[in-house]
Protein backbone atom coordinates (compact mmCIF):
# COMPACT_ATOMS: atom_id res chain seq x y z
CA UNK A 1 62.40 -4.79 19.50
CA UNK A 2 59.86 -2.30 21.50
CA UNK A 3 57.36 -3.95 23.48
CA UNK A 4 53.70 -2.80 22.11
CA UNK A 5 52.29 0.50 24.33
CA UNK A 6 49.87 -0.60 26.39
CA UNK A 7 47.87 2.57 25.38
CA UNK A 8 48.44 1.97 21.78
CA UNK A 9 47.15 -1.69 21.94
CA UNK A 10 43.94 -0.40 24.02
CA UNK A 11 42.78 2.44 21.08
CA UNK A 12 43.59 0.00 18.02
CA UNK A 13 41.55 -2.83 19.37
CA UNK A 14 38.71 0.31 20.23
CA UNK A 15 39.05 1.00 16.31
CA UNK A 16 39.00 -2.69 15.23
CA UNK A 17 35.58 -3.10 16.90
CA UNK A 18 34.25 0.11 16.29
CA UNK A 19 34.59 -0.52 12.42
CA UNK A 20 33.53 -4.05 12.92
CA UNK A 21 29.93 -2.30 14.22
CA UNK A 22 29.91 -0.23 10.81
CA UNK A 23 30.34 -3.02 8.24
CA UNK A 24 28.23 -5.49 10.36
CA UNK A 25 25.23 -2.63 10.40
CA UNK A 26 25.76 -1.64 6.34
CA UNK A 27 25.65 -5.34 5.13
CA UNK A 28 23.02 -6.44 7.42
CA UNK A 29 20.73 -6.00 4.49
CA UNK A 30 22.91 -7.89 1.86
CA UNK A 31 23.30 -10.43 4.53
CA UNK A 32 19.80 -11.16 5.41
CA UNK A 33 18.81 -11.30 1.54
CA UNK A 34 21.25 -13.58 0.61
CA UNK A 35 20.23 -15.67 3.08
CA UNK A 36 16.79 -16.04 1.94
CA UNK A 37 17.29 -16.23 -0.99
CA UNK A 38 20.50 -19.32 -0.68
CA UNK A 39 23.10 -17.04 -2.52
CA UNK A 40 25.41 -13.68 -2.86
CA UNK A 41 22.98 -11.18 -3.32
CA UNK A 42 23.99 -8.80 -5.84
CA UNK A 43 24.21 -4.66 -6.23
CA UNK A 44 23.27 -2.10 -8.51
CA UNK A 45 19.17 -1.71 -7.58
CA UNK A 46 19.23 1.64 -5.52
CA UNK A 47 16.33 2.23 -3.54
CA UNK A 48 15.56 5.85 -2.96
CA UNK A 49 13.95 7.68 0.19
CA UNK A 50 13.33 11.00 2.07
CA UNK A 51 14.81 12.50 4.98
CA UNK A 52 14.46 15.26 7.19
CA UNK A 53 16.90 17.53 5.49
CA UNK A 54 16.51 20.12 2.05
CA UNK A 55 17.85 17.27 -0.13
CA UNK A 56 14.65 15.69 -1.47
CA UNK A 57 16.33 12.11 -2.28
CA UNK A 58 18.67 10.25 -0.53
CA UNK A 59 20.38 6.75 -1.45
CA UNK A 60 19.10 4.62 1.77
CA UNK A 61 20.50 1.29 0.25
CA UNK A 62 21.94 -0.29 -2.40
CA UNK A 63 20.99 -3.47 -2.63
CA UNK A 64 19.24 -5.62 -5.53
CA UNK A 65 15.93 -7.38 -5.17
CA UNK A 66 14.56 -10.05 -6.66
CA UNK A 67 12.91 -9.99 -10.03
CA UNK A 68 10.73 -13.14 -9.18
CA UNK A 69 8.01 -12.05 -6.95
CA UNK A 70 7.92 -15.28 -5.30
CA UNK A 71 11.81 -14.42 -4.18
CA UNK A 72 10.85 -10.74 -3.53
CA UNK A 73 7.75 -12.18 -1.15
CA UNK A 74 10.38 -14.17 0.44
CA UNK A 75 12.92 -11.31 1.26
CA UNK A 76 9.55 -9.07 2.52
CA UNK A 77 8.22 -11.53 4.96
CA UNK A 78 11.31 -11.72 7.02
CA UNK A 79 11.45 -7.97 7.47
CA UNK A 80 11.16 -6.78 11.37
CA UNK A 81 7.52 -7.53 12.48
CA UNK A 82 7.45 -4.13 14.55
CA UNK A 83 7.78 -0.83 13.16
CA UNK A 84 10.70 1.83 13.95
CA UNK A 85 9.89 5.19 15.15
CA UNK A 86 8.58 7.41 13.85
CA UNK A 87 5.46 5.43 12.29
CA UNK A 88 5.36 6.22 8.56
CA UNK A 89 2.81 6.04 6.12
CA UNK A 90 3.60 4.00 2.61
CA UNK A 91 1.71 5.43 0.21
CA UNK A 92 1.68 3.26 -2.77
CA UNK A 93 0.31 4.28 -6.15
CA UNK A 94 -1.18 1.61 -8.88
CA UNK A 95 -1.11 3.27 -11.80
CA UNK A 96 -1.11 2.55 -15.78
CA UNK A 97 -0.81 5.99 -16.79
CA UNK A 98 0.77 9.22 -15.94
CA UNK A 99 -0.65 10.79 -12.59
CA UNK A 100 -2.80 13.88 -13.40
CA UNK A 101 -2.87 14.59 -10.00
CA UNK A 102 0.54 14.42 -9.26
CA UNK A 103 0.39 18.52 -9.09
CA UNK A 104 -2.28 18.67 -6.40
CA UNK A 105 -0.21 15.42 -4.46
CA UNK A 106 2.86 17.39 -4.27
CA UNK A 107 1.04 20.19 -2.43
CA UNK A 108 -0.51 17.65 -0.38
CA UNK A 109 3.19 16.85 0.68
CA UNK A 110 4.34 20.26 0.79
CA UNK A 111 4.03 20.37 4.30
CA UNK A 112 4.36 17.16 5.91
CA UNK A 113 7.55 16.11 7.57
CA UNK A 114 9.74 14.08 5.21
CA UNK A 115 10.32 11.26 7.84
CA UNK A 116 7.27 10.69 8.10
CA UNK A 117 5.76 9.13 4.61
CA UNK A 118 7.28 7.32 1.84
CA UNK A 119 6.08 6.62 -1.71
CA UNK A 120 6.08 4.46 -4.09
CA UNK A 121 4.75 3.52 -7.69
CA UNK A 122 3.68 0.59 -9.62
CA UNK A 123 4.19 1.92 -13.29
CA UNK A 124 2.88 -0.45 -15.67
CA UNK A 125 5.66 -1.01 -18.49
CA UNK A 126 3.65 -1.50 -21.36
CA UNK A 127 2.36 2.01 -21.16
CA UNK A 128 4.00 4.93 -22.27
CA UNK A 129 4.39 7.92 -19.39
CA UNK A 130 4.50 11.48 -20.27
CA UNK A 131 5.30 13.90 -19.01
CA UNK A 132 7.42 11.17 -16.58
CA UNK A 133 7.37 11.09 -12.69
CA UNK A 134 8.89 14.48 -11.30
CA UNK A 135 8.65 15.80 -7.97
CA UNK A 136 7.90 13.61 -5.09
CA UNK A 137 7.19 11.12 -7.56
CA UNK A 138 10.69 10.71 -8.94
CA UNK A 139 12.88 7.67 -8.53
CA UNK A 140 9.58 6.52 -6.74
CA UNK A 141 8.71 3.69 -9.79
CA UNK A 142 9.24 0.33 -8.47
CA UNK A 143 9.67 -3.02 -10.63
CA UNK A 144 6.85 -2.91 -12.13
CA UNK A 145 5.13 -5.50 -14.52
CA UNK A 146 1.84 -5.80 -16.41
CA UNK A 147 -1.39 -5.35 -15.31
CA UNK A 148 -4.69 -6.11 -16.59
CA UNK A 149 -8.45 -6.11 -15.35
CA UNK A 150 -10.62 -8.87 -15.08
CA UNK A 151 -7.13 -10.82 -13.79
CA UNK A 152 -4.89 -11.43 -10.76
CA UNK A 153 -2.26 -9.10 -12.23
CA UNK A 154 -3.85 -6.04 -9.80
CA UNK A 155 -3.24 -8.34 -7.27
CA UNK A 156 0.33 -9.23 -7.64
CA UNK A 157 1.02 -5.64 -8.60
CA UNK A 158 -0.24 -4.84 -5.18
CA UNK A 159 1.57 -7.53 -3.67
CA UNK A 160 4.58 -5.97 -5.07
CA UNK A 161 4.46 -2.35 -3.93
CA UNK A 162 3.78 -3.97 -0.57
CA UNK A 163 7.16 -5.97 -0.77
CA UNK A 164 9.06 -3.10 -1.73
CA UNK A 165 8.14 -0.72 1.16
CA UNK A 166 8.24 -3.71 3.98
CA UNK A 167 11.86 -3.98 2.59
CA UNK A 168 12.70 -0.59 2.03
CA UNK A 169 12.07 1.04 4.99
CA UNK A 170 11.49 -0.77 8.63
CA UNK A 171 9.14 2.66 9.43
CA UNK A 172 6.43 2.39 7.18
CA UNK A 173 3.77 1.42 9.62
CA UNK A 174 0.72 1.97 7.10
CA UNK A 175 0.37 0.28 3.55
CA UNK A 176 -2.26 2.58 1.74
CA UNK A 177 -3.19 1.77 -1.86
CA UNK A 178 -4.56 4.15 -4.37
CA UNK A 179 -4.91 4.78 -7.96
CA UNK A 180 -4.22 7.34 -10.64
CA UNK A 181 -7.81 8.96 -10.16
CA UNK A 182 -7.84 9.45 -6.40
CA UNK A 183 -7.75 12.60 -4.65
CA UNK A 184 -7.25 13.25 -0.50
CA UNK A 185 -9.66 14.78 1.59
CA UNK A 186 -7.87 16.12 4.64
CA UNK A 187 -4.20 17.15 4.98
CA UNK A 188 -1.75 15.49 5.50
CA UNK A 189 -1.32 15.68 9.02
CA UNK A 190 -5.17 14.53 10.02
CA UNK A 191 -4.63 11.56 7.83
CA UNK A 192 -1.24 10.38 9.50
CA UNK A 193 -2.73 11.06 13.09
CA UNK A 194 -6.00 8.91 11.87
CA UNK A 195 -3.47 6.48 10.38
CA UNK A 196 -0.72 5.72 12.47
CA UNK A 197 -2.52 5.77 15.85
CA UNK A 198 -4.89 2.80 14.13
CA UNK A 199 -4.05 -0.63 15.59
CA UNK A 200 -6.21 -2.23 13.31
CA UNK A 201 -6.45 -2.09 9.49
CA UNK A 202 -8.63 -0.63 7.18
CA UNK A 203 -10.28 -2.42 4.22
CA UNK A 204 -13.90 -3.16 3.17
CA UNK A 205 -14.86 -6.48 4.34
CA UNK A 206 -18.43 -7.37 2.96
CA UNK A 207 -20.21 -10.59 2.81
CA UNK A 208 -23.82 -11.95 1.14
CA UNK A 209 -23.37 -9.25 -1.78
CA UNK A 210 -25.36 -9.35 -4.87
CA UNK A 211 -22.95 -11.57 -7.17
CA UNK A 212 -20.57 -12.88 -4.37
CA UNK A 213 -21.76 -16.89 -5.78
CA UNK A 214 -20.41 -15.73 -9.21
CA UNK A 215 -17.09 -14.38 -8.17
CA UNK A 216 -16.30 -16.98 -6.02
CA UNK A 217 -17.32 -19.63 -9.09
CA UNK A 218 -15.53 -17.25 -11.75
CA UNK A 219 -12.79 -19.79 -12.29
CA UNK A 220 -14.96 -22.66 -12.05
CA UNK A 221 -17.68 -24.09 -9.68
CA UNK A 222 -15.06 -25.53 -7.85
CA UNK A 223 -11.85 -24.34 -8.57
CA UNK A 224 -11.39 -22.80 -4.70
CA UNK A 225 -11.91 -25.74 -2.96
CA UNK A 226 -10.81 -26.62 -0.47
CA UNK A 227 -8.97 -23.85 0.58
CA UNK A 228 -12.09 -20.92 -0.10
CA UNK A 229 -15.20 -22.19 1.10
CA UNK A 230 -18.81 -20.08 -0.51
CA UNK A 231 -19.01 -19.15 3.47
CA UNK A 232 -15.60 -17.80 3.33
CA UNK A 233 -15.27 -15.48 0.52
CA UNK A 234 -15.88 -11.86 0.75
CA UNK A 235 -16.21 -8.78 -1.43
CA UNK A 236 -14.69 -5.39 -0.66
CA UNK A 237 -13.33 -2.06 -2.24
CA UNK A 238 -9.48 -2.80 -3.76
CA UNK A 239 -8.23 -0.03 -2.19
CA UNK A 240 -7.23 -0.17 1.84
CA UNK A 241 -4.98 0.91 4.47
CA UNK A 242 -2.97 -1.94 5.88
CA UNK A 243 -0.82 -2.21 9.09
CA UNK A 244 2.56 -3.36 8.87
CA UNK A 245 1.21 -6.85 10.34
CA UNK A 246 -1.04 -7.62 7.48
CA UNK A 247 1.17 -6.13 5.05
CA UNK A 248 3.71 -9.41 6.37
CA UNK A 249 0.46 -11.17 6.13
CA UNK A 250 0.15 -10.43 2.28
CA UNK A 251 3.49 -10.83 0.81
CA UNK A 252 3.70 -14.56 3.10
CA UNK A 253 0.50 -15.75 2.02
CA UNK A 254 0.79 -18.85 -0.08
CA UNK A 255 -2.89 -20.62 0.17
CA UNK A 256 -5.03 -18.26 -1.28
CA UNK A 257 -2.82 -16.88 -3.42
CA UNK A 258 -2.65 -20.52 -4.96
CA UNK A 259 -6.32 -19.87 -5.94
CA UNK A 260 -6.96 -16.30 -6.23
CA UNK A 261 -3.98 -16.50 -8.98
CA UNK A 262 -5.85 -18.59 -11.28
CA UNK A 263 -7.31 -17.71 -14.38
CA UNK A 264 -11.46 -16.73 -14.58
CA UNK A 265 -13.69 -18.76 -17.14
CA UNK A 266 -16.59 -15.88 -16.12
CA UNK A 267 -14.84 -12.54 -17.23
CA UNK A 268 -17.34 -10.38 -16.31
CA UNK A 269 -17.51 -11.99 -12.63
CA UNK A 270 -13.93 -11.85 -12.45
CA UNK A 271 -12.53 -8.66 -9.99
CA UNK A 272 -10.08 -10.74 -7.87
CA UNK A 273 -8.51 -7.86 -6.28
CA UNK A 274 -11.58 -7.15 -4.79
CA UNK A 275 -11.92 -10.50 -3.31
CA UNK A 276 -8.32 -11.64 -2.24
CA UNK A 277 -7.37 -8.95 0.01
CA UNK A 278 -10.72 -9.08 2.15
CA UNK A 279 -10.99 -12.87 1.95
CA UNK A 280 -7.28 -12.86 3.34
CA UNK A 281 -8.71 -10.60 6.16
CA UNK A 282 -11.28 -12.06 6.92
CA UNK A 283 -10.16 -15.64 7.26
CA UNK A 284 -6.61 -14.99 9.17
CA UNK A 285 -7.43 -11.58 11.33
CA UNK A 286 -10.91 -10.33 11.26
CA UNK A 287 -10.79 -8.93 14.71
CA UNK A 288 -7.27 -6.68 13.86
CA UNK A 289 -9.61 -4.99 10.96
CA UNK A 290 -11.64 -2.04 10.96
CA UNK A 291 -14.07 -4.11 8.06
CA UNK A 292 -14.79 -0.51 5.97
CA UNK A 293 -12.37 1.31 3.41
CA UNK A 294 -11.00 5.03 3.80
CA UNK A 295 -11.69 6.19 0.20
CA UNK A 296 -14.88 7.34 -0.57
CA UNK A 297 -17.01 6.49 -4.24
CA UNK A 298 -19.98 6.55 -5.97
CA UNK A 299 -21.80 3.75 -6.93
CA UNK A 300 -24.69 6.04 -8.31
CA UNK A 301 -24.53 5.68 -11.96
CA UNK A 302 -21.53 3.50 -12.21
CA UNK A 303 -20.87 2.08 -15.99
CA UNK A 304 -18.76 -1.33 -16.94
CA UNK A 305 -18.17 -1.96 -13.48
CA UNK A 306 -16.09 1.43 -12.89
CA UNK A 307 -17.91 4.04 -10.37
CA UNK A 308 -18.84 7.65 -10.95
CA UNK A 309 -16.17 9.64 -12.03
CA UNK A 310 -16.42 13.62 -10.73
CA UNK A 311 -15.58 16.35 -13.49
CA UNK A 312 -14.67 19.56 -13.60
CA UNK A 313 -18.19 20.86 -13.30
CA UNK A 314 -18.40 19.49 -9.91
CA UNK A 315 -15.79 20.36 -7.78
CA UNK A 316 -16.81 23.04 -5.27
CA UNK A 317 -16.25 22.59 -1.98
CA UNK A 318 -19.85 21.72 -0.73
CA UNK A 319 -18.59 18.10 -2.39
CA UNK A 320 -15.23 18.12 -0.52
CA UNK A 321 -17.63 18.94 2.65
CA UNK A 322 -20.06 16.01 1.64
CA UNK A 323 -17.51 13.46 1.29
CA UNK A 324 -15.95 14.08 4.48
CA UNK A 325 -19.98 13.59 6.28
CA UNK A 326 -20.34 10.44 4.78
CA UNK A 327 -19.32 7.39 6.97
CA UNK A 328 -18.10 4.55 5.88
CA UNK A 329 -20.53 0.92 4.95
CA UNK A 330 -18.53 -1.24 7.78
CA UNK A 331 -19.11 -4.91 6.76
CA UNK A 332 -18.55 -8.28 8.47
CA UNK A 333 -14.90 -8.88 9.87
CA UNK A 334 -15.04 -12.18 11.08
CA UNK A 335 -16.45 -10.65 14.38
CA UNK A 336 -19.29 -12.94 14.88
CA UNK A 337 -22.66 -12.11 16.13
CA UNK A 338 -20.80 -9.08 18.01
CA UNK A 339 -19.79 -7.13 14.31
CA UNK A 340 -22.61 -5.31 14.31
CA UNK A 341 -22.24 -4.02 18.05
CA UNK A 342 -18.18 -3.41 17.65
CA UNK A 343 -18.81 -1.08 14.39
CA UNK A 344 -22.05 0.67 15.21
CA UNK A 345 -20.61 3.37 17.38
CA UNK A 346 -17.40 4.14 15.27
CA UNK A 347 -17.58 7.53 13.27
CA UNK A 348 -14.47 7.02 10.64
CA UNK A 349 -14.10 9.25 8.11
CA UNK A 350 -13.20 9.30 4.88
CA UNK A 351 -9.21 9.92 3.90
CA UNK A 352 -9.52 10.05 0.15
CA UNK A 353 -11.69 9.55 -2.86
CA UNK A 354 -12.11 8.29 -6.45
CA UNK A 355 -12.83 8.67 -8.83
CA UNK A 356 -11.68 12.02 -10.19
CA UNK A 357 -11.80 13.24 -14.16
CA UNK A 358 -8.10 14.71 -14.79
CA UNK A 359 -10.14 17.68 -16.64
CA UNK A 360 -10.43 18.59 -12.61
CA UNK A 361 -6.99 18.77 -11.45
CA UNK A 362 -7.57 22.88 -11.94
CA UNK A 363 -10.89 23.23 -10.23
CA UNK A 364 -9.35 20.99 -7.34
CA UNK A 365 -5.91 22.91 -6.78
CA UNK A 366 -7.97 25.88 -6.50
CA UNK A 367 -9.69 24.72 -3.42
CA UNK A 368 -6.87 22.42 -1.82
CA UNK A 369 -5.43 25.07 0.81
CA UNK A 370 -8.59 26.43 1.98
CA UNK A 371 -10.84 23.51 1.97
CA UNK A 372 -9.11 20.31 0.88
CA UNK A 373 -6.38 20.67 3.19
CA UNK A 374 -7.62 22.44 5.94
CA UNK A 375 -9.57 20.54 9.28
């Protein structure tokens, strides 16, 4: 019997742990959600992303999440805390119809690097979606459930496009909500430079509003004690830019959840969305928040509780230009006696806006190279 070539043995043992690397690094995934969740996980849900290439989709991962949110919370907490390079922006759509901006989005993206955004969609089921997601937007529908105003569905829905990205892709750096009816202001590169070189988050953080007794005692007088206290709650606009460390924040969050999740007996004083997220703020990191949100509205002859919505009519570009002048209402962080001092001399700008007519998608593509998209 020949004795084994030294050689031989050296270059098969090479192989053995070289392909001991590969498996290790493809079911780290699998591995890590199994273990959350205490069993095999299982295949077949393919999550879908960009790279730097001409292909517009790639398969990053096939792995199956959770159809319980409280199991798909679980898997997105224990993502990396830190970011990988290159910092990406998540940009996460809440939506319960089809996008009629979706035309003026994709030239938005046109130009931006593909490794350097992702995006995703919360699609509500119950509504019917034609013509479907195309474009940038396809394959980019998460598992989505119903939604509902006046009711904590908004949040969870939230909560959910959150989870997907942390777990998705270990990049995404920014969490930025918006709806069907908002539009950008700047292109794509001034908002990822404004974005990703932010240590702090974004999101309105108000406090002593007009109203903020009722929405705090919308589910009953005392429904979020003692976890809420009156001098705790705060107001703000739903829609925010979160860093990856309050995105972890969000889909861990247990306590106020527990209370923000229950059911109004005030309808019309019910807009939990708009108090969860800068409650959460403000009670656990007040000081990593910029206390003011990115997307510009009007208030001015708001009906039912929805703002001003812009039609066709208006668009020119003297109100792209005016949108972009106004600053920001910064509110109370958390910061103390010192808020006032630590926000007067910042000059933000806006990123976006809402809300928009769909009647103006033409009128707004016609200015979006030259004005929209230009700094």
């Amino acid at each position: 019997m020949l004795s084994p070539n030294p050689v031989f043995l050296f270059c098969a043992l090479l192989l053995c742990v070289l392909l001991a690397i590969v498996f290790t690094s493809s079911g780290n995934t699998n591995t890590i959600i199994a273990g959350i969740l205490g069993g095999n996980p299982r295949s077949g849900f393919i999550l879908f992303g960009f790279d730097g290439t001409d292909t517009p989709l790639e398969i990053k991962s096939v792995i199956s999440l959770p159809e319980d949110d409280e199991a798909l919370f679980r898997v997105a907490a224990h993502v990396k805390a830190k970011p990988v390079s290159p910092r990406k922006i998540a940009f996460m759509f809440l939506t319960s119809t089809p996008l009629p901006f979706a035309p003026l989005w994709e030239s938005y993206f046109e130009e931006a690097p593909k490794n350097l955004f992702n995006i995703y969609v919360h699609a509500d089921p119950n509504f019917s979606y034609d013509p479907p997601f195309s474009g940038v937007f396809s394959n980019r529908v998460i598992r989505s459930k119903y939604t509902e105003r006046h009711s904590p569905t908004l949040i969870s829905a939230a909560r959910r496009l959150i989870a997907h990205a942390l777990i998705e892709d270990p990049s995404n750096y920014m969490f930025v909500l918006l709806s069907a009816s908002c539009i950008p202001l700047h292109s794509f590169r001034f908002t990822h430079n404004t974005l990703v070189d932010s240590d702090k988050s974004f999101i309105e953080i108000l406090n002593k509003e007009i109203g903020q007794y009722g929405r705090w005692a919308a589910r009953g007088p005392d429904a979020m004690l003692p976890e809420v206290q009156l001098h705790d709650f705060r107001m703000g606009s739903q829609f925010w830019a979160l860093t990856r460390k309050h995105a972890r924040l969000v889909v861990s969050d247990q306590i106020l959840w527990s209370k923000f999740r229950l059911p109004c007996e005030v309808w019309y004083a019910c807009f939990p969305e708009e108090g969860y997220f800068p409650t959460l703020m403000s009670m656990w990191d007040g000081r990593g928040c910029v206390p003011a949100t990115l997307t510009h509205v009007d208030w001015r002859g708001s009906s039912d509780g929805h703002p001003r919505t812009y039609e066709a009519s208006e668009v020119e570009p003297a109100l792209i230009e005016s949108m972009r002048r106004h600053r920001p209402k910064y509110g109370d962080a958390g910061n103390g006696s010192d808020w006032w001092t630590w926000t007067s001399g910042r000059r933000d700008t806006f990123l976006f806006a809402r809300k928009f007519s769909p009647d103006a998608l033409e009128s707004l593509m016609r200015i979006a190279k030259d004005v929209m998209f230009r700094d």
